[in-house]
Protein backbone atom coordinates (compact mmCIF):
# COMPACT_ATOMS: atom_id res chain seq x y z
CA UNK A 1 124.79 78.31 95.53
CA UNK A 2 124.09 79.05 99.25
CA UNK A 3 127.27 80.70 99.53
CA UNK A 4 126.86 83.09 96.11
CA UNK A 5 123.09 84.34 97.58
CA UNK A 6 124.32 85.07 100.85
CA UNK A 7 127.45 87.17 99.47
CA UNK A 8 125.39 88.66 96.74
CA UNK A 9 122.61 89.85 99.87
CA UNK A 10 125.68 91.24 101.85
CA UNK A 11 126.76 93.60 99.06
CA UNK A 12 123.44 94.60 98.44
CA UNK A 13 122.98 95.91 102.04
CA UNK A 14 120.22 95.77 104.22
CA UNK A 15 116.53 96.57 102.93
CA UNK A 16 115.43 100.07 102.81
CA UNK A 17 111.78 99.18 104.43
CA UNK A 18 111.91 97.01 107.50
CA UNK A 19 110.25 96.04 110.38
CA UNK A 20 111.54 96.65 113.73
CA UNK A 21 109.95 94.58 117.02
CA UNK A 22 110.04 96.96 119.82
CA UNK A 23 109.29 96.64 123.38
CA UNK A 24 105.55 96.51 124.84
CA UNK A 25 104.32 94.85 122.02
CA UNK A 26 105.19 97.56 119.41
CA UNK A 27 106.62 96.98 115.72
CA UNK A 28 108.17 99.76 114.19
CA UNK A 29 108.19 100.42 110.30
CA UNK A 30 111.69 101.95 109.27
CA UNK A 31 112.88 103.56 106.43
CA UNK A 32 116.60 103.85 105.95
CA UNK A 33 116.83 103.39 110.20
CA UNK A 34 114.13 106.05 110.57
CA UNK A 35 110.72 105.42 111.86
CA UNK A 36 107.88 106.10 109.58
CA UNK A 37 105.21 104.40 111.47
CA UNK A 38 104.86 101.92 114.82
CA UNK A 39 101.84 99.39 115.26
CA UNK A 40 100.94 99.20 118.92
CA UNK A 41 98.93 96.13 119.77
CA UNK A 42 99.35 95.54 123.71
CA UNK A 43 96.45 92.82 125.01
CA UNK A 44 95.61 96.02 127.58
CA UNK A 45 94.75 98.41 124.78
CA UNK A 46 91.27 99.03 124.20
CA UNK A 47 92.39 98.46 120.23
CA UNK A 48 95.44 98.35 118.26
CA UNK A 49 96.67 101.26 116.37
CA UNK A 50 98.91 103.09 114.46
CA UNK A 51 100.76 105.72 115.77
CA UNK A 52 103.27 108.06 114.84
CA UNK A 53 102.30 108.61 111.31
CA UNK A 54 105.91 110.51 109.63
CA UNK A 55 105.74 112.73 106.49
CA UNK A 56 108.28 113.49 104.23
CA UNK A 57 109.09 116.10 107.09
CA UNK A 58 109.50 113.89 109.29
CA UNK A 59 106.91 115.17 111.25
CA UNK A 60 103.74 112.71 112.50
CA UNK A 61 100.70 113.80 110.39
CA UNK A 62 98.27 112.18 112.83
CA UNK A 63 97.95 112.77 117.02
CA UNK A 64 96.09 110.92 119.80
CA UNK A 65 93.12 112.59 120.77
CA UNK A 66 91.15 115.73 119.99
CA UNK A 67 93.79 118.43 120.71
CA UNK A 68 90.45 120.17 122.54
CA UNK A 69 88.61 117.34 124.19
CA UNK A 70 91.25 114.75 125.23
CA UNK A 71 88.82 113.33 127.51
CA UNK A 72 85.95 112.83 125.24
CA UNK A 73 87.99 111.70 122.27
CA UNK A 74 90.43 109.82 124.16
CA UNK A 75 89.05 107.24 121.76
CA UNK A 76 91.10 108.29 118.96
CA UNK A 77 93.90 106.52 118.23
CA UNK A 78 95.74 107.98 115.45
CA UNK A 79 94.75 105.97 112.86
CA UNK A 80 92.46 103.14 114.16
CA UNK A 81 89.91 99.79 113.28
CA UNK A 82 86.59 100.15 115.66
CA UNK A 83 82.73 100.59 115.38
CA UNK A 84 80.69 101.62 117.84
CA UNK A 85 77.45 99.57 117.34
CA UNK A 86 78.44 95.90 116.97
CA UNK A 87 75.35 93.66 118.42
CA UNK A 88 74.56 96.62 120.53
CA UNK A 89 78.08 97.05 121.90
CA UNK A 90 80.87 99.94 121.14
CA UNK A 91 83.93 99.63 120.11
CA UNK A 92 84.51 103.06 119.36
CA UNK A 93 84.36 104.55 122.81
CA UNK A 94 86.32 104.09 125.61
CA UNK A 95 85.13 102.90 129.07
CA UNK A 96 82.33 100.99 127.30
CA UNK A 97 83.48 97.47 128.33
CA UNK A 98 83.92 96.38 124.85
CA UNK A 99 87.79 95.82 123.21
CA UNK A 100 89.25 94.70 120.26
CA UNK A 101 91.84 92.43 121.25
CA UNK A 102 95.53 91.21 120.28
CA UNK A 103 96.11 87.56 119.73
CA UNK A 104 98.57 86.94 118.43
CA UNK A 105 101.15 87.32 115.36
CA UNK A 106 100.49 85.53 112.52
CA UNK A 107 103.31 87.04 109.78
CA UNK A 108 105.88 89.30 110.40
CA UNK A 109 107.93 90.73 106.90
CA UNK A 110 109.72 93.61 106.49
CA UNK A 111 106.97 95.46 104.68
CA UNK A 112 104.20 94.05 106.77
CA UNK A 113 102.54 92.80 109.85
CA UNK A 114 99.30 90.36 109.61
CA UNK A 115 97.92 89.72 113.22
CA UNK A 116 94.80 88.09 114.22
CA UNK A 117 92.66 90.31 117.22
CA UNK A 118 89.29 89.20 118.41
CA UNK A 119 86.17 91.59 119.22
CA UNK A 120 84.76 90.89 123.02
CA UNK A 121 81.88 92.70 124.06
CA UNK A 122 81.45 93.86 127.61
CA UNK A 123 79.99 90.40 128.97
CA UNK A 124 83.38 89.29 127.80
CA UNK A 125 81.98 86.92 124.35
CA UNK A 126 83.66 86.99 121.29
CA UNK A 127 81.50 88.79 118.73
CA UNK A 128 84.32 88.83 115.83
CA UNK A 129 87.67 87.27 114.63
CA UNK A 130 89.65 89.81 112.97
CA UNK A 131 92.81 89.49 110.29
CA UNK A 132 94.15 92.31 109.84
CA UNK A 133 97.76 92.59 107.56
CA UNK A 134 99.07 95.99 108.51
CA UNK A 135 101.39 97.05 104.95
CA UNK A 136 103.89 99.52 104.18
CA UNK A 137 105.09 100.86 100.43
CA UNK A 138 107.61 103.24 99.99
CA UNK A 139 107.51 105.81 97.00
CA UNK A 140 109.59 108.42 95.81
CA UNK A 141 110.50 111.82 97.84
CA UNK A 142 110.04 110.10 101.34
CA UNK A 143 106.11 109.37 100.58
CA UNK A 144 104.61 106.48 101.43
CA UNK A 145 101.63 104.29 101.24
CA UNK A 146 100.22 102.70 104.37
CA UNK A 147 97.58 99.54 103.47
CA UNK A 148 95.48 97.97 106.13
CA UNK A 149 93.70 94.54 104.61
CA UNK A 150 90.73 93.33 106.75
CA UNK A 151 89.08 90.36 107.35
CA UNK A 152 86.26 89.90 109.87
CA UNK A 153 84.68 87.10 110.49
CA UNK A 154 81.43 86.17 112.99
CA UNK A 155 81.54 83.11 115.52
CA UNK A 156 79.18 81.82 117.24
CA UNK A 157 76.00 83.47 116.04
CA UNK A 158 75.11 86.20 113.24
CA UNK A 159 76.86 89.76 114.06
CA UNK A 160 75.25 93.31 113.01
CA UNK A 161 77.14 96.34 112.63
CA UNK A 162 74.27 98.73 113.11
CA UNK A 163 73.82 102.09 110.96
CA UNK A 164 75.83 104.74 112.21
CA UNK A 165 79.06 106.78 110.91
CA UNK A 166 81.17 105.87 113.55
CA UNK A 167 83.04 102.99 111.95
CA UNK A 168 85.20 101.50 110.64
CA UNK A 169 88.24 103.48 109.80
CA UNK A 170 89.29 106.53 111.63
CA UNK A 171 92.09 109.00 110.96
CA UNK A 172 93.16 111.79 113.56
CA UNK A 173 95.24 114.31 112.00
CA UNK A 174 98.13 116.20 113.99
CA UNK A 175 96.69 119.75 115.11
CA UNK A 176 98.53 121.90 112.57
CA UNK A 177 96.81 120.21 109.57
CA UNK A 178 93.18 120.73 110.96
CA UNK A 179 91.17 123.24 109.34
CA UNK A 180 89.94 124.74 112.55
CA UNK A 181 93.33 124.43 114.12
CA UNK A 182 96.10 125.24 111.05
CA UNK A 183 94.33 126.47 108.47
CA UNK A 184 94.60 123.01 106.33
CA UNK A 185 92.15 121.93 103.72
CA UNK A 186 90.06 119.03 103.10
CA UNK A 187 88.92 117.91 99.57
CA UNK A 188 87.24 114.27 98.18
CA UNK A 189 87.24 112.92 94.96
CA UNK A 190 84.14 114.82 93.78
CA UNK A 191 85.30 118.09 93.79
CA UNK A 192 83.93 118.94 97.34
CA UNK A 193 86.27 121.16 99.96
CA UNK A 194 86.05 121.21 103.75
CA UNK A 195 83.29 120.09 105.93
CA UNK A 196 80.37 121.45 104.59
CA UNK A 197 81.16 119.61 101.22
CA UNK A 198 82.45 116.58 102.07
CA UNK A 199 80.87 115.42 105.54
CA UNK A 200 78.84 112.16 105.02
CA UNK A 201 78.93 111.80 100.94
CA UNK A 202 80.04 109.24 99.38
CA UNK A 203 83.26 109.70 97.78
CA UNK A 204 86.55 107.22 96.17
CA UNK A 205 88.82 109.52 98.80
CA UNK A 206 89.18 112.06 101.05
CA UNK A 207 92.73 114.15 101.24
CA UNK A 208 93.33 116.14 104.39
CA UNK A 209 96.15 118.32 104.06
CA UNK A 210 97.59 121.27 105.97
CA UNK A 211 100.87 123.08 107.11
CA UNK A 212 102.93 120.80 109.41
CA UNK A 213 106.01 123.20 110.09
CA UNK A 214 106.11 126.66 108.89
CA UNK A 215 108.00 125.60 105.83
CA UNK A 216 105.97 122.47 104.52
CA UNK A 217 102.79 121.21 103.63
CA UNK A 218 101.73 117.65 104.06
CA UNK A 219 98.86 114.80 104.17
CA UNK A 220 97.09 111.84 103.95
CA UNK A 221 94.83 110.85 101.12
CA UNK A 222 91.98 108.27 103.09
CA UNK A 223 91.60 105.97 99.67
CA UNK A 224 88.78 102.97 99.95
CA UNK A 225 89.08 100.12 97.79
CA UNK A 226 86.64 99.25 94.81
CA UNK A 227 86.18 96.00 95.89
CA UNK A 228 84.65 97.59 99.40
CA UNK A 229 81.28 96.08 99.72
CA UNK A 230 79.86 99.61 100.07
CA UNK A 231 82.22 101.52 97.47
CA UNK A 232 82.18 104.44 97.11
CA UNK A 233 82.18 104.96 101.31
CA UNK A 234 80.71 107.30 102.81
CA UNK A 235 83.33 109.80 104.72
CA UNK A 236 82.90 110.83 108.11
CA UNK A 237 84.88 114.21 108.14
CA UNK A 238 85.43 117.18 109.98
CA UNK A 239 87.08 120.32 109.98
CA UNK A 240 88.56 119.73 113.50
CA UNK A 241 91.14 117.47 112.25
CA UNK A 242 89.72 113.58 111.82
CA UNK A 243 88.48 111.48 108.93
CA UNK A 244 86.71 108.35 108.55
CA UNK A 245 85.90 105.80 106.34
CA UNK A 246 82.08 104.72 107.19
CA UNK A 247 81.01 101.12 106.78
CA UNK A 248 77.25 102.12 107.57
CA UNK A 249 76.45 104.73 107.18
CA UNK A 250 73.10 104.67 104.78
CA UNK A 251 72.54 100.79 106.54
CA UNK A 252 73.50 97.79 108.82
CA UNK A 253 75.34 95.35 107.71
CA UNK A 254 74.91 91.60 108.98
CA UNK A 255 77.60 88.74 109.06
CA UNK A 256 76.64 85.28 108.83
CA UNK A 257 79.55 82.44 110.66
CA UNK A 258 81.38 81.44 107.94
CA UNK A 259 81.17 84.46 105.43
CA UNK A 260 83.85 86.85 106.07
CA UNK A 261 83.84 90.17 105.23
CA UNK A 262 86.59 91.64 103.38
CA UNK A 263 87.82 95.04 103.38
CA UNK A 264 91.17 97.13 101.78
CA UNK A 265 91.80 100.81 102.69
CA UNK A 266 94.78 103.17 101.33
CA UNK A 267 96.69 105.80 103.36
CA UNK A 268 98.72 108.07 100.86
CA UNK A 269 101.22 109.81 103.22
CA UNK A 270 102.52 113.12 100.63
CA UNK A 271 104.23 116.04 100.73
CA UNK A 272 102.53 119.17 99.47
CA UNK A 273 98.94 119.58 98.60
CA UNK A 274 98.51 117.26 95.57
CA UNK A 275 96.01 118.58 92.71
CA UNK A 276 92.85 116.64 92.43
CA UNK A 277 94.04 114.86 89.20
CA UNK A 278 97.25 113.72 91.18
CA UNK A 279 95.49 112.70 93.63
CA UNK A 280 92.63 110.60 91.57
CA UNK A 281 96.02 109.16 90.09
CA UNK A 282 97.27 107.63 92.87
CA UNK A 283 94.03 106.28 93.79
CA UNK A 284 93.85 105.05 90.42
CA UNK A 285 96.81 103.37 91.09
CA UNK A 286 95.59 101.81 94.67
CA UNK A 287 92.66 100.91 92.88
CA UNK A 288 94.60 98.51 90.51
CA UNK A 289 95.73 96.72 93.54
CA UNK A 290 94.41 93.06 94.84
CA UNK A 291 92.82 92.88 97.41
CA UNK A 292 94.72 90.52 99.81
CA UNK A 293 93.55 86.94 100.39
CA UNK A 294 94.25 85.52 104.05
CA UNK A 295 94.76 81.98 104.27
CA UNK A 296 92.35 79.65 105.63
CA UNK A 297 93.09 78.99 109.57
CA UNK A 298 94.81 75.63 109.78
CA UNK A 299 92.30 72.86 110.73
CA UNK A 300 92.68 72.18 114.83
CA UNK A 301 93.65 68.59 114.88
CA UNK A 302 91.80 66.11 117.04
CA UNK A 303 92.93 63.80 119.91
């Protein structure tokens, strides 16, 4: 029977989607052999991250960094997990002190990477335990769906992530797509269009979408979860080219040791610029999806 599965595998050929370890603590997500996405998640980084993000073009839709203040947004990575008042401490600037952490693999599958980081402040104590499973989905015409599951956990003593709309999701799009930058557009769920419209409301998504060669339009559709403690978010976005999903925006929010928090986002990768009612589709569609369920940790055994 061994025999039969293995030949019947072989004729099938290798996956479509798989996972790729790379050097430096990298893991590349490949399509057909071509990269769609690499997880970076050295122990030196101030935070793990995804980076390139690859359209349908096969052009990344996200950069590092403002493309006008490298310096002072040096912070964003692409698309990134931080906050930047956890007990006091930032996450969400660099040179603060405060990191997020790589420990270590937990599950590596060809559509997926679940790794387990922890949150040290700048006295160098462990605020947070972090699970994170880091998911890929391919769909039709070279689009894709990028799923980051969450779950954070408290240790020693209760941790507040204080009101602000710097956390917990970020999302720097690559220069052409800005509105500022290439004349791209950003829309949300409830009708509302650029900045002005869309900046700190509460909405199911966020699309920001914008020429990426002079041929093609592209983007990513920011989609939160319905099972989201604070669904609908609130979106921190701007017409300079980044997007957030905000955790607190409107109010802190306090974790007790032993009561996780849970969290799902969506990242539709497209081509084109998707009509509202597509897009509320596919979000539809995310919205169907279960949340995932980590595991407990396995018991630590005793001498």
């Amino acid at each position: 029977m061994q025999v039969i599965l293995s030949l019947l595998l072989l004729a099938a050929g290798p996956p479509p989607l798989q996972t790729v370890p790379q050097p430096y603590h990298q893991l590349s997500f490949q399509r057909d052999g071509f990269e769609i996405a690499r997880y970076h998640f050295s122990p030196d980084l101030n935070r793990p991250f995804v980076f390139p993000v690859i359209g349908p073009s096969g052009r990344s839709l996200t950069r590092m960094g403002h493309p006008h203040d490298p310096e002072g947004h040096s912070h964003h990575f692409s698309v990134w997990i931080s906050h930047s008042d956890v007990n006091g401490s930032s996450f969400w600037a660099d040179r603060t002190g405060a990191r997020i952490v790589h420990q270590r693999i937990e599950e590596l599958a060809d559509d997926a990477v679940q790794s387990l980081n922890a949150w040290i402040d700048k006295e160098g104590k462990t605020l947070l335990r972090e699970r994170r499973r880091t998911s890929v989905q391919l769909l039709p015409d070279n689009e894709w769906l990028l799923t980051l599951d969450l779950q954070l956990e408290a240790q020693e003593n209760e941790v507040t992530f204080g009101k602000t709309p710097f956390g917990l999701l970020g999302v720097r799009m690559a220069k052409p797509i800005g509105v500022k930058d290439g004349g791209g557009t950003i829309r949300n769920s409830e009708g509302g269009v650029n900045e002005t419209h869309v900046l700190w409301k509460t909405a199911r998504w966020v699309d920001y979408s914008g020429p990426i060669t002079a041929t093609a339009t592209e983007g990513i559709t920011l989609m939160d979860h319905p099972a989201n403690p604070n669904h609908p978010t609130f979106f921190h976005v701007r017409n300079d080219g980044w997007m957030g999903a905000s955790l607190t925006y409107d109010a802190p929010r306090t974790l007790a040791p032993g009561k996780p928090l849970q969290l799902r986002y969506g990242l539709y990768i497209h081509a084109g610029a998707p009509t509202g009612e597509q897009l509320q589709q596919r979000w539809l569609e995310f919205s169907r999806t279960t949340r995932f369920e980590f595991r407990p940790y396995p018991e630590k055994k005793r001498p």
